[in-house]
PDB file of N, CA and C in Angstrom:
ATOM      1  N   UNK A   1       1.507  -9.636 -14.848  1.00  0.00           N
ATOM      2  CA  UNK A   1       2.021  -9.038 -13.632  1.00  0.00           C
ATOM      3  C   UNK A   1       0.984  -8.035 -13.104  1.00  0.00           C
ATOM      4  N   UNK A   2       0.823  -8.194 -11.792  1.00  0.00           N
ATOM      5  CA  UNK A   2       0.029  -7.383 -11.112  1.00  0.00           C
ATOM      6  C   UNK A   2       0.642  -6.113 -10.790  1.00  0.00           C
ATOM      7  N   UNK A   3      -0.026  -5.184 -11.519  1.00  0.00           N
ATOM      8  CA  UNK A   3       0.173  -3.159 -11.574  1.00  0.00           C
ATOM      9  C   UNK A   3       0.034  -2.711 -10.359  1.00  0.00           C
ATOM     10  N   UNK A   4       0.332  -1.858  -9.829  1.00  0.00           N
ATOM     11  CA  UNK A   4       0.328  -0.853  -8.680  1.00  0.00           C
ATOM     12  C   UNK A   4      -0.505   0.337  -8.953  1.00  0.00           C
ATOM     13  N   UNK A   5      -1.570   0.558  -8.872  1.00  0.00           N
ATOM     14  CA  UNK A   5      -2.156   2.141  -9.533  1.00  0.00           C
ATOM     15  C   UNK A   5      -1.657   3.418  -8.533  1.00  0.00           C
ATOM     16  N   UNK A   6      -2.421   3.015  -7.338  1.00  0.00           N
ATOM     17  CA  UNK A   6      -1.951   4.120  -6.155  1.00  0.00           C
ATOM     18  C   UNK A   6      -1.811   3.837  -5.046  1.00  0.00           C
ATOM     19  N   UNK A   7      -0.589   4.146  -4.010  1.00  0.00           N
ATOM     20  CA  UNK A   7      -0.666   3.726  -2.821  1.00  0.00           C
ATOM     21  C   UNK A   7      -0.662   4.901  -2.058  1.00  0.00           C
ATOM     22  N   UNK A   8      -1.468   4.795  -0.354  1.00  0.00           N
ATOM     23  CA  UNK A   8      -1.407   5.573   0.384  1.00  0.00           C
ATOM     24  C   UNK A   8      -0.642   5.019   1.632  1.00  0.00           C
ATOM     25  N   UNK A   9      -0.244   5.982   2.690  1.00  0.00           N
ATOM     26  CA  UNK A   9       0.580   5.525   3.679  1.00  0.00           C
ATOM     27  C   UNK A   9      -0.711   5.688   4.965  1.00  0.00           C
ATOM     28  N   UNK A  10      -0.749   4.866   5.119  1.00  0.00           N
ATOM     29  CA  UNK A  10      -1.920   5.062   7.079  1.00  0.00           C
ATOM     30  C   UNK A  10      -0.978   4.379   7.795  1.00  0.00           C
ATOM     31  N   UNK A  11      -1.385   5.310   9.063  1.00  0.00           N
ATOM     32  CA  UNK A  11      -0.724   4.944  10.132  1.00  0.00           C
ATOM     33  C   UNK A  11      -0.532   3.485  10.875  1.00  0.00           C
ATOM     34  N   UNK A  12      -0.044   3.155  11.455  1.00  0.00           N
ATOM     35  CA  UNK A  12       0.271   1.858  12.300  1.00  0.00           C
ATOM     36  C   UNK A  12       0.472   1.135  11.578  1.00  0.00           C
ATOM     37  N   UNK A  13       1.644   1.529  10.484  1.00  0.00           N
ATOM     38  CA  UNK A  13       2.225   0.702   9.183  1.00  0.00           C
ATOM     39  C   UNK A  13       1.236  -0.115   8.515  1.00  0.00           C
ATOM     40  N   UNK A  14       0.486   0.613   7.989  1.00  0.00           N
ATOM     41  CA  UNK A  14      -0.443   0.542   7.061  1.00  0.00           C
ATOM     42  C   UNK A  14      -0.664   0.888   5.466  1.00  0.00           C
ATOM     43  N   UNK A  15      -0.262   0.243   4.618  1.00  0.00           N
ATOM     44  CA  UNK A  15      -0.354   0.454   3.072  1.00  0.00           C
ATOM     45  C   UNK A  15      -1.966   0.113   2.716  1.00  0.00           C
ATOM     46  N   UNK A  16      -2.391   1.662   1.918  1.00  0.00           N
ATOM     47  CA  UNK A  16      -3.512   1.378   0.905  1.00  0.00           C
ATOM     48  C   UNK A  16      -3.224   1.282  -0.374  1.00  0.00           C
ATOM     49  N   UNK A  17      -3.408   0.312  -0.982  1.00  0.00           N
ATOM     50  CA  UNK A  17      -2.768  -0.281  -2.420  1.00  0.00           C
ATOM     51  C   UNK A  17      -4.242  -0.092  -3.001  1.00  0.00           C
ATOM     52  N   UNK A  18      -4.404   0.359  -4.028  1.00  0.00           N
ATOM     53  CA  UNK A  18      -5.376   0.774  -5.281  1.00  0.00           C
ATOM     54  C   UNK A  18      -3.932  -0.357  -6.406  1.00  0.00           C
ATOM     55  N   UNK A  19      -4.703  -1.344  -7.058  1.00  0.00           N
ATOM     56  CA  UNK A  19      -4.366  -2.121  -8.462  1.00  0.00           C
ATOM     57  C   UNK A  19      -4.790  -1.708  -9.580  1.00  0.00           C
ATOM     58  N   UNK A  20      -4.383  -1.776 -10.987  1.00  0.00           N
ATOM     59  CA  UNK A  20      -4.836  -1.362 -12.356  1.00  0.00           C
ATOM     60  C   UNK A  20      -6.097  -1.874 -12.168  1.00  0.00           C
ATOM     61  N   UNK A  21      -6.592  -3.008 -11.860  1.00  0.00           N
ATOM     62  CA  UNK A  21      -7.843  -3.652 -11.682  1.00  0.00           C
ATOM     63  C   UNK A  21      -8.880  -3.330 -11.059  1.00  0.00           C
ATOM     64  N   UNK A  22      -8.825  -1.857 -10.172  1.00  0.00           N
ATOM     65  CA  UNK A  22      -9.135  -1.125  -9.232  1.00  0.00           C
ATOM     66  C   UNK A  22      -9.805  -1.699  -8.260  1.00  0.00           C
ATOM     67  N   UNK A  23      -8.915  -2.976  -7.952  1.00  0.00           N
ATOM     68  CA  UNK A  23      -9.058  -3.962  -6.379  1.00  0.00           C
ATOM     69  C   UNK A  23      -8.146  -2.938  -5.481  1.00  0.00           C
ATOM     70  N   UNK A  24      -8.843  -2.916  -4.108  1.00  0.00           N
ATOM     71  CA  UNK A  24      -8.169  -2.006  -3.245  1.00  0.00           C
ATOM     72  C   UNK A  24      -8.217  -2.945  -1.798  1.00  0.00           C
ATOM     73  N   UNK A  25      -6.571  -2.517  -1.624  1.00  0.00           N
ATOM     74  CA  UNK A  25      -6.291  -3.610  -0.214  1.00  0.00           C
ATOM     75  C   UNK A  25      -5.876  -2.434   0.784  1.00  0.00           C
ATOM     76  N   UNK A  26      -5.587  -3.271   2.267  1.00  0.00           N
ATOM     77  CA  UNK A  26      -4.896  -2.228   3.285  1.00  0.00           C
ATOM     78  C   UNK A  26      -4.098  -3.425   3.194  1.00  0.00           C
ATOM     79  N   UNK A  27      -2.280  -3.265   3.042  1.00  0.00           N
ATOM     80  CA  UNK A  27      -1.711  -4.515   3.876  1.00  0.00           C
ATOM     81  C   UNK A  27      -0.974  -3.742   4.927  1.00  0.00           C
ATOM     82  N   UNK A  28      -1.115  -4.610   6.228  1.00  0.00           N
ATOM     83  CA  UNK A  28      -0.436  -4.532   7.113  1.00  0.00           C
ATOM     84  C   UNK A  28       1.105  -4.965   7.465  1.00  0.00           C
ATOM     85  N   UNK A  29       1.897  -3.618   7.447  1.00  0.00           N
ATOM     86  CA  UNK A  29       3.310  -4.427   7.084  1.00  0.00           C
ATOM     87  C   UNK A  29       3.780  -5.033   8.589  1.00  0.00           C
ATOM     88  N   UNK A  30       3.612  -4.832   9.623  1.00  0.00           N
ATOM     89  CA  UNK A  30       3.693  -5.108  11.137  1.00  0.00           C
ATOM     90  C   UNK A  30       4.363  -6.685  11.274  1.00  0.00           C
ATOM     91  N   UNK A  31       3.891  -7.600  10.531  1.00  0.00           N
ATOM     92  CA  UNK A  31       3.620  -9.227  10.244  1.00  0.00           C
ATOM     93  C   UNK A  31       4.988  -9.198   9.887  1.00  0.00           C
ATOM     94  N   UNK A  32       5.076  -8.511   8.986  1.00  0.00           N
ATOM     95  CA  UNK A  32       6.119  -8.414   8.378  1.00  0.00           C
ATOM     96  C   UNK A  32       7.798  -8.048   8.683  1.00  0.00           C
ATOM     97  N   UNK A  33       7.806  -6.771   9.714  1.00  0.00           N
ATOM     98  CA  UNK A  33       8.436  -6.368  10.915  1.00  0.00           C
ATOM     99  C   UNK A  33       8.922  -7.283  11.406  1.00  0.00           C
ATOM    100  N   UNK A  34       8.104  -8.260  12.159  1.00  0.00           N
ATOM    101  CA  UNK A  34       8.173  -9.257  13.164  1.00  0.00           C
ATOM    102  C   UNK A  34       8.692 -10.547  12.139  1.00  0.00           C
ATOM    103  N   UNK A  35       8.702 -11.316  11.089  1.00  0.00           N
ATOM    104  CA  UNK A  35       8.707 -11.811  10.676  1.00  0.00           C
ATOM    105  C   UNK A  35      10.234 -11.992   9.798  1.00  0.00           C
ATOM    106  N   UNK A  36      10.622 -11.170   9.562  1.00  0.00           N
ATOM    107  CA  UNK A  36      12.111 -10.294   8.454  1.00  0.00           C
ATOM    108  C   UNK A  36      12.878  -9.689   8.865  1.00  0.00           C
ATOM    109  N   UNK A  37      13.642  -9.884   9.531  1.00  0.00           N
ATOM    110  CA  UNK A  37      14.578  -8.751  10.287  1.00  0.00           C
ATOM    111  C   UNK A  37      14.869  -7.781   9.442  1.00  0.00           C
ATOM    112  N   UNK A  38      15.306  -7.624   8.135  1.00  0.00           N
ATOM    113  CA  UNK A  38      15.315  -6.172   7.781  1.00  0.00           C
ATOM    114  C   UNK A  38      14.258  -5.154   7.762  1.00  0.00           C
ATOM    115  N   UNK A  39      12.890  -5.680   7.970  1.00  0.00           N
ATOM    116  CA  UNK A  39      12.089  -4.861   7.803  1.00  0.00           C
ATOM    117  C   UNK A  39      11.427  -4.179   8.952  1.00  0.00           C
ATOM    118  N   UNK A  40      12.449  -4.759  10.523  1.00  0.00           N
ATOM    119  CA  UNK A  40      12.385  -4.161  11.597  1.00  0.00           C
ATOM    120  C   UNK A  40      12.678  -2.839  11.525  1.00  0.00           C
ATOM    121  N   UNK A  41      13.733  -2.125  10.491  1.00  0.00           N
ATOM    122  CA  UNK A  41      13.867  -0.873  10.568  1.00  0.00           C
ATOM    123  C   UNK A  41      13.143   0.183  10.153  1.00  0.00           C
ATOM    124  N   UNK A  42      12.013  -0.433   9.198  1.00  0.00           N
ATOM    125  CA  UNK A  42      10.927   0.236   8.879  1.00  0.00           C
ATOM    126  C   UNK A  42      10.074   1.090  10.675  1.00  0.00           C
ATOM    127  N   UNK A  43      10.108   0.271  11.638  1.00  0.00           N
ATOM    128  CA  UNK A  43       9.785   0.614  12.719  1.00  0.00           C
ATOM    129  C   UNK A  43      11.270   1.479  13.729  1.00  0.00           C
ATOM    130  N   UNK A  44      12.118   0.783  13.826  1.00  0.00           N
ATOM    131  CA  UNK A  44      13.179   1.375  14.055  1.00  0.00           C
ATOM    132  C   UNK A  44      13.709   2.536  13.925  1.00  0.00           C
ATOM    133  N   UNK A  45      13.915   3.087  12.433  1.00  0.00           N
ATOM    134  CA  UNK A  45      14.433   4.562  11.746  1.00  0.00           C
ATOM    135  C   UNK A  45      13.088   5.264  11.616  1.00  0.00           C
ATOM    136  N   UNK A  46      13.616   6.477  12.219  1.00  0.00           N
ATOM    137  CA  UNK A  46      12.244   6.899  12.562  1.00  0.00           C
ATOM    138  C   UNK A  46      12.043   7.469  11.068  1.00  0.00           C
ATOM    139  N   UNK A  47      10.645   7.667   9.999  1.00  0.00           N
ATOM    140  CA  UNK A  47      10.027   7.913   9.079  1.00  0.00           C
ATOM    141  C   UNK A  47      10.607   7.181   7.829  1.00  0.00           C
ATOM    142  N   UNK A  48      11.502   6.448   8.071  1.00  0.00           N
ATOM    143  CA  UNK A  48      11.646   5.478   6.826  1.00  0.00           C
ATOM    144  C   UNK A  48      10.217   4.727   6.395  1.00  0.00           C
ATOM    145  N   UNK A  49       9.000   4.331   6.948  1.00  0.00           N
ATOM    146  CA  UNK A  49       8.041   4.091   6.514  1.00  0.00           C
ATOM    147  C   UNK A  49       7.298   4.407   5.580  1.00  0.00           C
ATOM    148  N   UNK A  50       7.456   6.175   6.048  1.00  0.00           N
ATOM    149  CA  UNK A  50       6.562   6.879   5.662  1.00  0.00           C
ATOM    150  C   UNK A  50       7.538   7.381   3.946  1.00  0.00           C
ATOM    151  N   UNK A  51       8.862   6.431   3.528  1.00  0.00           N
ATOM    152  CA  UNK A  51       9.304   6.940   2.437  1.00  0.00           C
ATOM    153  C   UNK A  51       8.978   6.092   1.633  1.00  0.00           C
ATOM    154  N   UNK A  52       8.200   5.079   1.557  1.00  0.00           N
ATOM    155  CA  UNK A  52       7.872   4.072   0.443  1.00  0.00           C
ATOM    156  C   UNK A  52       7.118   4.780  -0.485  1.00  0.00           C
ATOM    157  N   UNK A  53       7.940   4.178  -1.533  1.00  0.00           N
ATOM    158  CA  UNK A  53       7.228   4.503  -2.630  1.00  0.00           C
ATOM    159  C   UNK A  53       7.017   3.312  -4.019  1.00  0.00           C
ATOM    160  N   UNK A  54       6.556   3.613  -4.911  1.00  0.00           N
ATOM    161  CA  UNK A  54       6.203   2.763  -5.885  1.00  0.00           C
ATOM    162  C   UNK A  54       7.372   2.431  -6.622  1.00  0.00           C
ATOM    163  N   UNK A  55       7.539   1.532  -7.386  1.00  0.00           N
ATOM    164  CA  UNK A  55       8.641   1.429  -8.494  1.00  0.00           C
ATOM    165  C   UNK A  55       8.486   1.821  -9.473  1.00  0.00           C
ATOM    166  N   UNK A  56       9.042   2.130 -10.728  1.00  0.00           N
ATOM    167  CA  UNK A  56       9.097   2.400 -11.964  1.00  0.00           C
ATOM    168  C   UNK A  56       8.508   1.317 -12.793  1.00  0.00           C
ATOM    169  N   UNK A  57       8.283   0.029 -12.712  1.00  0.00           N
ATOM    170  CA  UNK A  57       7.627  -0.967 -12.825  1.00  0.00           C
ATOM    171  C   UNK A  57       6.191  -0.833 -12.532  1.00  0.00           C
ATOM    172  N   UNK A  58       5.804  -0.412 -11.665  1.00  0.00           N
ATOM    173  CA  UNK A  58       4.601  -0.323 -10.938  1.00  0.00           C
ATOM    174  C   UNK A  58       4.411  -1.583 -10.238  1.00  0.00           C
ATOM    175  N   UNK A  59       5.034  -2.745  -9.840  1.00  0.00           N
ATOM    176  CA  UNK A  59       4.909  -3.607  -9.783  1.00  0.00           C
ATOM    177  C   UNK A  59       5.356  -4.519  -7.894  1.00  0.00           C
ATOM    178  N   UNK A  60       6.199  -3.346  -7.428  1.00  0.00           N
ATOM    179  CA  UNK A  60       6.347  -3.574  -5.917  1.00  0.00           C
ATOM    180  C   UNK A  60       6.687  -1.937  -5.186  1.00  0.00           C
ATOM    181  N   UNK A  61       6.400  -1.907  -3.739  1.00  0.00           N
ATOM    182  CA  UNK A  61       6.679  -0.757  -3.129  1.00  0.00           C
ATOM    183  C   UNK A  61       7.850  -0.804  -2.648  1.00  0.00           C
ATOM    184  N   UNK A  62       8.694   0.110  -2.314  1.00  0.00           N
ATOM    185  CA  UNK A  62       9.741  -0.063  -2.235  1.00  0.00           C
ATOM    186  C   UNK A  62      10.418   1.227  -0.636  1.00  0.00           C
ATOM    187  N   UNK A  63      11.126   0.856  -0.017  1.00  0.00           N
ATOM    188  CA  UNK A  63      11.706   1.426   0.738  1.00  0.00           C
ATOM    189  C   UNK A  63      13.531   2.022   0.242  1.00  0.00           C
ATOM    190  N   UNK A  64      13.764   0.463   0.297  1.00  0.00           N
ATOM    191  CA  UNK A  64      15.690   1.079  -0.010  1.00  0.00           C
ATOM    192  C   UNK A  64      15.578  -0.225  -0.500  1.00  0.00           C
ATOM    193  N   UNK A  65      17.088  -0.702  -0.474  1.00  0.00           N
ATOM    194  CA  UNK A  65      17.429  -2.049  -1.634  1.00  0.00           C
ATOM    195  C   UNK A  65      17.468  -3.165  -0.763  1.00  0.00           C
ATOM    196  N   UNK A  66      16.673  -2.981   0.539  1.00  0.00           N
ATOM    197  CA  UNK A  66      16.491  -4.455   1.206  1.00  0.00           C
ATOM    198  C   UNK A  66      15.268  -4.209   1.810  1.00  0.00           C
ATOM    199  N   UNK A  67      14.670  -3.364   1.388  1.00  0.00           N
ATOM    200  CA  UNK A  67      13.534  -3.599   1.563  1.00  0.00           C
ATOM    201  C   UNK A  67      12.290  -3.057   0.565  1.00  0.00           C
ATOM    202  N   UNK A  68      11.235  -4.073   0.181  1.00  0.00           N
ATOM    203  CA  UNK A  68      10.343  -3.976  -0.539  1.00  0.00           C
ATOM    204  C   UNK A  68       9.392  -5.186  -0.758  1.00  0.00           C
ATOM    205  N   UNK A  69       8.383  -4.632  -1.071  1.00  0.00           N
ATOM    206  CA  UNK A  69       7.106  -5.710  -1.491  1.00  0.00           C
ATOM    207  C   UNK A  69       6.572  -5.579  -2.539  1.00  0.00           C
ATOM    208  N   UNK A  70       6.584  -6.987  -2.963  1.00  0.00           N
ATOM    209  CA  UNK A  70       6.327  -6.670  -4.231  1.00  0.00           C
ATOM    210  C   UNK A  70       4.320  -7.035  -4.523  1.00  0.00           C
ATOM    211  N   UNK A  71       3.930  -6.598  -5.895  1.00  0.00           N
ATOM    212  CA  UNK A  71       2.543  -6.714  -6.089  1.00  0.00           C
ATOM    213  C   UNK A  71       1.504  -7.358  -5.660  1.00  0.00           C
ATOM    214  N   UNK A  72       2.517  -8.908  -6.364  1.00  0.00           N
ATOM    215  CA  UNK A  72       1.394 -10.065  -5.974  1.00  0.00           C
ATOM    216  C   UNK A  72       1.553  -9.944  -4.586  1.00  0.00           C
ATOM    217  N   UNK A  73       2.364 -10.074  -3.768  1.00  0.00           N
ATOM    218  CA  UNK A  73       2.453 -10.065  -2.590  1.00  0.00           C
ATOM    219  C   UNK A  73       0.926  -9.382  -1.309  1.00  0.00           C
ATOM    220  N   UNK A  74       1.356  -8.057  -2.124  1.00  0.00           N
ATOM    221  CA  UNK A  74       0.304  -6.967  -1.491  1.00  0.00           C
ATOM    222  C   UNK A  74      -1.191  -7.346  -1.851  1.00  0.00           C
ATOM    223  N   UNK A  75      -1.520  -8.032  -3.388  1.00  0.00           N
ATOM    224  CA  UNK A  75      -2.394  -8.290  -4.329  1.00  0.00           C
ATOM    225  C   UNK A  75      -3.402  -9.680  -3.292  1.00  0.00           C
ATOM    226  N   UNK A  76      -2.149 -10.713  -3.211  1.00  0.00           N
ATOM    227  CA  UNK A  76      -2.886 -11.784  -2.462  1.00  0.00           C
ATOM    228  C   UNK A  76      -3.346 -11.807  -0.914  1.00  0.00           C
ATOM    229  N   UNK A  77      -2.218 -11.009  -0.448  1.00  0.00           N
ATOM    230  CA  UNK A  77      -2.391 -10.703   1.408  1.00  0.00           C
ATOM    231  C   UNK A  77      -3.034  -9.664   1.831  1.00  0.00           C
ATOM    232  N   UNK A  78      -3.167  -8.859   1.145  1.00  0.00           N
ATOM    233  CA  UNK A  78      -3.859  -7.862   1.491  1.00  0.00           C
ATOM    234  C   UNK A  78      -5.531  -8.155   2.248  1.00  0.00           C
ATOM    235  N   UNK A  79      -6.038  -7.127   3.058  1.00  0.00           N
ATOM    236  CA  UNK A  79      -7.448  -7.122   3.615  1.00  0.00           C
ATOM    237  C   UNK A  79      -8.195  -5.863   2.881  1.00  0.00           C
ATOM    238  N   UNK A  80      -9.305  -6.708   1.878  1.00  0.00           N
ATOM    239  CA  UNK A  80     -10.360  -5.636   1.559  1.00  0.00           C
ATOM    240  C   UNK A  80     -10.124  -4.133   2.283  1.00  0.00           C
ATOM    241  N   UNK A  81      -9.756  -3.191   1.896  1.00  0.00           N
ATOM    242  CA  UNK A  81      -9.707  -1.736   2.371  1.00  0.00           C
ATOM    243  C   UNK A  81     -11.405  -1.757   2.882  1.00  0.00           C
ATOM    244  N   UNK A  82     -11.374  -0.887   3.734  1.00  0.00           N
ATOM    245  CA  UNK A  82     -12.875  -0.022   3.800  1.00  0.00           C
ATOM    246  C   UNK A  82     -12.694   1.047   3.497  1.00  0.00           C
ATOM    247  N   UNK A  83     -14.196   1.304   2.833  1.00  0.00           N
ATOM    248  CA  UNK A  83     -14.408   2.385   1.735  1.00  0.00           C
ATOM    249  C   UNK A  83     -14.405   3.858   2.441  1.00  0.00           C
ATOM    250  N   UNK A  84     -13.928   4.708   2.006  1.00  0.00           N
ATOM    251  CA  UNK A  84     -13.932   6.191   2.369  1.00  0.00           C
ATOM    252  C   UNK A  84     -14.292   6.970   1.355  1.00  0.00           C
TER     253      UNK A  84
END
């Protein structure tokens, strides 16, 4: 199972995912928005975005109990971060 090391929140619903493997992605959850109707409220309620957090697993990010992504997810879709 693919680990979660650290995530950051950037703007325009933007996740920086750091992996145990210290592969680092940006995924764009937007696709996602448009794609899932529950995850329209991520845009909708205002700063529910900005409450994701990791699981106890380390293994998906998580909002509330209908919404979350899990590792591989972030692991395979993700776009190479640029470096800072």
């Amino acid at each position: 199972m693919i680990r979660i090391k650290e995530m950051k929140i950037l703007p325009d619903f933007i996740l920086d995912i750091t992996f145990d493997d210290n592969k680092r992605v940006w995924y764009d959850v937007k696709e996602d928005m448009e794609e899932i109707p529950s995850y329209e409220d991520l845009r909708r309620i205002n700063g529910l975005f900005d409450q994701a957090r990791i699981d106890a697993s380390r293994t998906c990010v998580v909002w509330n109990s209908e919404i979350d992504l899990p590792s591989d997810i972030l692991y395979e879709y993700g776009k190479t971060a640029a470096l800072s």
